[in-house]
N, C-alpha and C. Protein backbone atom coordinates (compact mmCIF):
# COMPACT_ATOMS: atom_id res chain seq x y z
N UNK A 1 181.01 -89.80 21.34
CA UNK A 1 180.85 -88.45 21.88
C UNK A 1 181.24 -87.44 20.81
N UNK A 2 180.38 -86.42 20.49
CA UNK A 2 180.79 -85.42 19.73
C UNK A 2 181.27 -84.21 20.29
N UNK A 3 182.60 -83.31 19.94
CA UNK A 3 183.73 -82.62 20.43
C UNK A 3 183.11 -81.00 19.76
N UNK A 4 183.55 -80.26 20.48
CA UNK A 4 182.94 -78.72 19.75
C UNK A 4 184.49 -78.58 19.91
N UNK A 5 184.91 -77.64 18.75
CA UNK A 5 186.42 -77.34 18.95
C UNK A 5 186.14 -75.99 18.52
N UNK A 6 186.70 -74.80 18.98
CA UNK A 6 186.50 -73.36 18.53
C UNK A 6 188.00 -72.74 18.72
N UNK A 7 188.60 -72.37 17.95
CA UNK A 7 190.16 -71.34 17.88
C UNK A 7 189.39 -69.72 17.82
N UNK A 8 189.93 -69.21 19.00
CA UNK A 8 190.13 -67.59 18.86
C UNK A 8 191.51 -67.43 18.38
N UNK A 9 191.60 -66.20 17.24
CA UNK A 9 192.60 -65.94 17.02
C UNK A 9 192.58 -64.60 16.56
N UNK A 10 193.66 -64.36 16.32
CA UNK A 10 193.93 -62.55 15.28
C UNK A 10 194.06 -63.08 14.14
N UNK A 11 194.11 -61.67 13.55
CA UNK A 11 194.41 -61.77 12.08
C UNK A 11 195.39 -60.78 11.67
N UNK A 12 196.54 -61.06 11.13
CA UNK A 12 196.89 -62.02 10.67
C UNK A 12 197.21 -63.09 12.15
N UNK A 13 197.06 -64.29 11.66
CA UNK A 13 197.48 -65.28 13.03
C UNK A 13 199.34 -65.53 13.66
N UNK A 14 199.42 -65.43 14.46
CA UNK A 14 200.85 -65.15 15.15
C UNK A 14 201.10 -67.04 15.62
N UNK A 15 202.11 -66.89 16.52
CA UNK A 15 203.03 -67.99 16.52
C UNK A 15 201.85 -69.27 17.80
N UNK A 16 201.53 -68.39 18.18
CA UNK A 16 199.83 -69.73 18.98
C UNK A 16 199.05 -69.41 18.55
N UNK A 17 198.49 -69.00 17.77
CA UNK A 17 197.03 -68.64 17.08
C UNK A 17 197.28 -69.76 15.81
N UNK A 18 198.63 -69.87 15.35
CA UNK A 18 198.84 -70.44 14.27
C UNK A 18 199.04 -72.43 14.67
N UNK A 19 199.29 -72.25 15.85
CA UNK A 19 199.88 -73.63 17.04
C UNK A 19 198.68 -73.95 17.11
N UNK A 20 197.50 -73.38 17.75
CA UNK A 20 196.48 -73.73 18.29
C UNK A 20 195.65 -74.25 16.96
N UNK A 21 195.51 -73.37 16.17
CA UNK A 21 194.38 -73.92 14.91
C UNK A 21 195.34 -75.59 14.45
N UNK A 22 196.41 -75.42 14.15
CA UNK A 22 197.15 -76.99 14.11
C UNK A 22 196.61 -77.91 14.74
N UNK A 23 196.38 -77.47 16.19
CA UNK A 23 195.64 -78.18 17.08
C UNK A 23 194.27 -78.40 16.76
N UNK A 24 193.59 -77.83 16.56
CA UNK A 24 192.38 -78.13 16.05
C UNK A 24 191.86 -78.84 14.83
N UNK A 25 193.15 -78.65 13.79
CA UNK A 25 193.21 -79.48 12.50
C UNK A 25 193.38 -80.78 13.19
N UNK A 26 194.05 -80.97 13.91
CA UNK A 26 194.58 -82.59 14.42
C UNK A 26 192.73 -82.89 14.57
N UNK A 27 192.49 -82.14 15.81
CA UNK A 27 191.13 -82.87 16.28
C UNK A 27 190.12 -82.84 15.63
N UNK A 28 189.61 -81.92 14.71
CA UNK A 28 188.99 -82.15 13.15
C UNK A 28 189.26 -84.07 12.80
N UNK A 29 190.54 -83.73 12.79
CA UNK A 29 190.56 -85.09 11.51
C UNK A 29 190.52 -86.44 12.23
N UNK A 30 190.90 -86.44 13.88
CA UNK A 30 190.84 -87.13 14.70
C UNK A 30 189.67 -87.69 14.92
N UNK A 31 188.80 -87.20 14.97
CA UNK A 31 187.42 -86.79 15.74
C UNK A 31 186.37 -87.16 14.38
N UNK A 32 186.34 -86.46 13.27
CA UNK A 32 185.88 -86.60 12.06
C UNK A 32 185.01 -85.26 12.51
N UNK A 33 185.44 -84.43 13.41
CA UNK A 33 184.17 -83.09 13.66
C UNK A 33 184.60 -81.84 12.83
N UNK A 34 184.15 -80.67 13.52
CA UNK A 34 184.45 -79.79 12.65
C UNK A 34 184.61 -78.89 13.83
N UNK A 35 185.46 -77.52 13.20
CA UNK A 35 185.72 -76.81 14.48
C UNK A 35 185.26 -74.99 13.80
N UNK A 36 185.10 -74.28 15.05
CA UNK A 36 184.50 -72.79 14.53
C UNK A 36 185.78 -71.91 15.03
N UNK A 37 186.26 -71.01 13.60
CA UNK A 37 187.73 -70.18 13.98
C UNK A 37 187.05 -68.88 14.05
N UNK A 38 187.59 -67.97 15.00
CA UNK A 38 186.88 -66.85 15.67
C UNK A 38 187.91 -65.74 15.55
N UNK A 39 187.50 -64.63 14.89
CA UNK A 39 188.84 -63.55 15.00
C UNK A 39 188.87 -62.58 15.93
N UNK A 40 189.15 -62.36 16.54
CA UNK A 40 188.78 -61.29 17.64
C UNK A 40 190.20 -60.23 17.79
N UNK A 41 189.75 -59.31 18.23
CA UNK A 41 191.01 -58.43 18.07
C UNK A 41 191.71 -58.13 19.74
N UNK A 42 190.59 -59.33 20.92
CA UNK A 42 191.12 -58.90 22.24
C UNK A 42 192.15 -60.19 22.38
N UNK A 43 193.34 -59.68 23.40
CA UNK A 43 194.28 -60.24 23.51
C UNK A 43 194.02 -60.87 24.77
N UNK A 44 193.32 -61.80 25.15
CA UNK A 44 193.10 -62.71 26.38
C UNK A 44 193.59 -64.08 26.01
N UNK A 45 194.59 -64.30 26.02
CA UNK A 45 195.22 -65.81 26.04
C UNK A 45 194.53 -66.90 27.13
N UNK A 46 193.76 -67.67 26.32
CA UNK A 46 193.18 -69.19 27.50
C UNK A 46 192.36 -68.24 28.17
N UNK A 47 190.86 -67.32 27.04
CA UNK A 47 190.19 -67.00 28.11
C UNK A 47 189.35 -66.48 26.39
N UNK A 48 188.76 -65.12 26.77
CA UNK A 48 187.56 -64.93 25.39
C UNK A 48 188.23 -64.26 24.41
N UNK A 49 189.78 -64.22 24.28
CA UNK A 49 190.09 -63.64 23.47
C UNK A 49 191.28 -64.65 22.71
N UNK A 50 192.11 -64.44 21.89
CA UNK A 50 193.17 -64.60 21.15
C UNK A 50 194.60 -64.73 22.02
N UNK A 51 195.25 -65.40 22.33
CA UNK A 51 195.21 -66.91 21.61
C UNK A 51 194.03 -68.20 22.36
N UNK A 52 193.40 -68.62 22.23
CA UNK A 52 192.84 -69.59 22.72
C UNK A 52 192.41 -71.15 21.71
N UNK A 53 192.17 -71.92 22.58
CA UNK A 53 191.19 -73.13 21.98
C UNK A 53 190.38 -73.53 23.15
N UNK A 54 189.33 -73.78 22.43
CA UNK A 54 188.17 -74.14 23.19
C UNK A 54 187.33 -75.64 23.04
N UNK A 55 187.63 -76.56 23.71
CA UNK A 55 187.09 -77.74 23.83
C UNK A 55 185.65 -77.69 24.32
N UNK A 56 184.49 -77.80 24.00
CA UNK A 56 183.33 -78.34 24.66
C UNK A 56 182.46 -77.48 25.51
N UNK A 57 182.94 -76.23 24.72
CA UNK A 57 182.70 -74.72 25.72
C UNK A 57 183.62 -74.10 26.62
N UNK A 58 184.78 -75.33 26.91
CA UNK A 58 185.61 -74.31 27.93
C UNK A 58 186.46 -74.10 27.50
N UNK A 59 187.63 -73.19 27.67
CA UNK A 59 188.86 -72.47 27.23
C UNK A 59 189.78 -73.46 27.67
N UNK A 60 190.98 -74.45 27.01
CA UNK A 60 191.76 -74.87 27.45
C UNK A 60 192.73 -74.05 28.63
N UNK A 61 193.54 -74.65 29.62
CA UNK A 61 194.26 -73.92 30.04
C UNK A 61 195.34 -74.83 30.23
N UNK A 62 196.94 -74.08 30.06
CA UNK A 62 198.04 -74.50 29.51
C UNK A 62 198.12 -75.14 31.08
N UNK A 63 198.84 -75.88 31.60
CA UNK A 63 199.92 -76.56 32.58
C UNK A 63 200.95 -75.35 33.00
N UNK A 64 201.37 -74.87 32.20
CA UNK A 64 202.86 -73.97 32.61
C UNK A 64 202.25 -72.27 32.51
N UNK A 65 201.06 -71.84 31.88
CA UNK A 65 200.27 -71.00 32.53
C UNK A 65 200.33 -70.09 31.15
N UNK A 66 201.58 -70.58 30.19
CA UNK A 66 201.87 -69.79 28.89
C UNK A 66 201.35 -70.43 27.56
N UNK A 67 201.32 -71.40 27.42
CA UNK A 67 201.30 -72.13 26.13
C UNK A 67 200.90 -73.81 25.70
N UNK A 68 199.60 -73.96 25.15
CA UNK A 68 199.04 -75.23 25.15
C UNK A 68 200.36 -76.36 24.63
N UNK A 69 200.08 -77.41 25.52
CA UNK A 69 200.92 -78.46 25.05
C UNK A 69 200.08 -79.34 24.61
N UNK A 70 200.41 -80.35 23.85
CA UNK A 70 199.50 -81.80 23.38
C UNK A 70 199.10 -82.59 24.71
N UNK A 71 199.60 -82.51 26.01
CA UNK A 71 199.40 -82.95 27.33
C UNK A 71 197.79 -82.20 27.86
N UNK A 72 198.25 -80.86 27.77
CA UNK A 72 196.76 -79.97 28.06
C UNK A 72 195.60 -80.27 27.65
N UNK A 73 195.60 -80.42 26.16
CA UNK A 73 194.41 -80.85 25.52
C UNK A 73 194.38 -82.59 25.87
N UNK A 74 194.87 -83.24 25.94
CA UNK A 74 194.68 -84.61 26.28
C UNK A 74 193.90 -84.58 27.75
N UNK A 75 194.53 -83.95 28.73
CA UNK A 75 193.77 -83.86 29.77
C UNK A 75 192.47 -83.72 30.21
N UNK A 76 192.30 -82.22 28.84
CA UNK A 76 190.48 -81.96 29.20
C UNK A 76 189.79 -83.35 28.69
N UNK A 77 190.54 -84.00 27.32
CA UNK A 77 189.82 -85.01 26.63
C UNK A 77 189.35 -86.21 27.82
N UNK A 78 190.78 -86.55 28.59
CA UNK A 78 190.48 -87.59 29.78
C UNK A 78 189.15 -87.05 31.01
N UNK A 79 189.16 -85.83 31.26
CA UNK A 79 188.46 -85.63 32.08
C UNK A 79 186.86 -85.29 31.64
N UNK A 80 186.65 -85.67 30.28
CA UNK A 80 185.58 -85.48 29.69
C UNK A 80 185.16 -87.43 29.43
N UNK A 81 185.72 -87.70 30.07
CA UNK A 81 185.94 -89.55 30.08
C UNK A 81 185.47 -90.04 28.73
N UNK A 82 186.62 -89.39 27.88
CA UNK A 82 186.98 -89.80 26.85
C UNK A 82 187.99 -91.47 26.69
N UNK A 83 187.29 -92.47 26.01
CA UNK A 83 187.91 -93.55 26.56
C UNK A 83 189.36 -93.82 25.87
N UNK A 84 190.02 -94.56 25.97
CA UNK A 84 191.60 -94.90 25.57
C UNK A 84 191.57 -94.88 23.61
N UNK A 85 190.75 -95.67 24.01
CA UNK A 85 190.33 -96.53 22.36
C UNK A 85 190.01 -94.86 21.38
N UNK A 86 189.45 -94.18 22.27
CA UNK A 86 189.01 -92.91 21.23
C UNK A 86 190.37 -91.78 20.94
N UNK A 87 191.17 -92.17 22.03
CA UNK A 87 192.21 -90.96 21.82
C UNK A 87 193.73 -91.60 21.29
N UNK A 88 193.56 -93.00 20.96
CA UNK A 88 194.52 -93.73 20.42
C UNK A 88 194.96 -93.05 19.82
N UNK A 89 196.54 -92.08 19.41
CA UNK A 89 197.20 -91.35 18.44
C UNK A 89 197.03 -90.36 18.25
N UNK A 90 196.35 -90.03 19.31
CA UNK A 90 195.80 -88.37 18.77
C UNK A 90 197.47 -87.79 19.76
N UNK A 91 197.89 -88.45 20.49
CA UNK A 91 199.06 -86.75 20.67
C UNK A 91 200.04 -87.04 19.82
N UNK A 92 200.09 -88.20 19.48
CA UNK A 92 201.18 -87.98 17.84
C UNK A 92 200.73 -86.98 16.83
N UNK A 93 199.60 -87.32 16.66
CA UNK A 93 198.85 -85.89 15.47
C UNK A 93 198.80 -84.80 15.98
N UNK A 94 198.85 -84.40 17.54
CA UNK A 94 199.01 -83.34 18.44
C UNK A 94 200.45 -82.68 17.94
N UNK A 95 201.13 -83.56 17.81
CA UNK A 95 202.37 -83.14 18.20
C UNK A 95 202.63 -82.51 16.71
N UNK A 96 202.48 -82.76 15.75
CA UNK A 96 202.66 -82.58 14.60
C UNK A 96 202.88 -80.95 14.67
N UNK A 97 201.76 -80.05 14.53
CA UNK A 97 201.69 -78.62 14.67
C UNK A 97 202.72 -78.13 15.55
N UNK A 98 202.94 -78.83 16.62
CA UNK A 98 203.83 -78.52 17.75
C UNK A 98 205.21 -78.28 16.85
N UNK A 99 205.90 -79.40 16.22
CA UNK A 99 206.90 -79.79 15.84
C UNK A 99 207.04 -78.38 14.63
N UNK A 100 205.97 -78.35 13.85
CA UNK A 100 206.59 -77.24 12.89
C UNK A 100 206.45 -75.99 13.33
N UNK A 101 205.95 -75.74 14.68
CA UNK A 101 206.01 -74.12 14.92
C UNK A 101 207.41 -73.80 15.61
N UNK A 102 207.73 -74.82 16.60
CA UNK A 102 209.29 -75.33 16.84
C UNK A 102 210.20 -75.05 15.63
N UNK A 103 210.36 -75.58 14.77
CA UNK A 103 211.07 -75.64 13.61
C UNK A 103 210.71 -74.13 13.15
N UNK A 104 210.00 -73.73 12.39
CA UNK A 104 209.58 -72.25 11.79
C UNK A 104 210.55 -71.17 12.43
N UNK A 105 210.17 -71.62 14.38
CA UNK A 105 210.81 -70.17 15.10
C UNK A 105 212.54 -70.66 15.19
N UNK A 106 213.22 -72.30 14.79
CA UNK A 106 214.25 -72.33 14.96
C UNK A 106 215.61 -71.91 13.94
């Protein structure tokens, strides 16, 4: 199955604009696809503006209503019946971006 991955973000990119494209580097390299980064100057978080990621045309949306976790994006992947074998390690590489935006703001 081939993955469309798209990051809205600002410019300069802030503390999820910068989380989310991480995220998309993971699934780039995961995936072997490629993803389209979008600058927009509207502030719609998990919708047509900045901060977002976009799996497969749709706008991820966080669990806790604020901020993508490596769980969120795994989810759309499962419900796109993405099989086991294809997502083997991907929330370790998820987690990666996670871990240094953690660290940066600590």
């Amino acid at each position: 199955m081939s993955i469309e991955i798209r990051v809205i973000s600002q410019r300069p990119p802030g503390g999820r604009c910068t989380l989310y494209a991480g995220y998309a580097d993971a699934l780039v390299h995961h995936f072997a696809a490629s993803a389209e980064l979008v600058i927009s100057q509207t502030r719609d978080a998990h919708g047509d503006g900045f901060p977002s990621l976009w799996l497969n045309g749709a706008a991820v949306q966080p669990d806790d209503g604020v901020i993508l976790m490596p769980a969120d994006i795994l989810a759309v992947l499962a419900a796109h019946n993405l099989s086991e074998e294809a997502v083997m390690g991907l929330a370790e590489e998820l987690e990666v971006p996670l871990e240094r935006m953690l660290e940066a703001a600590g």
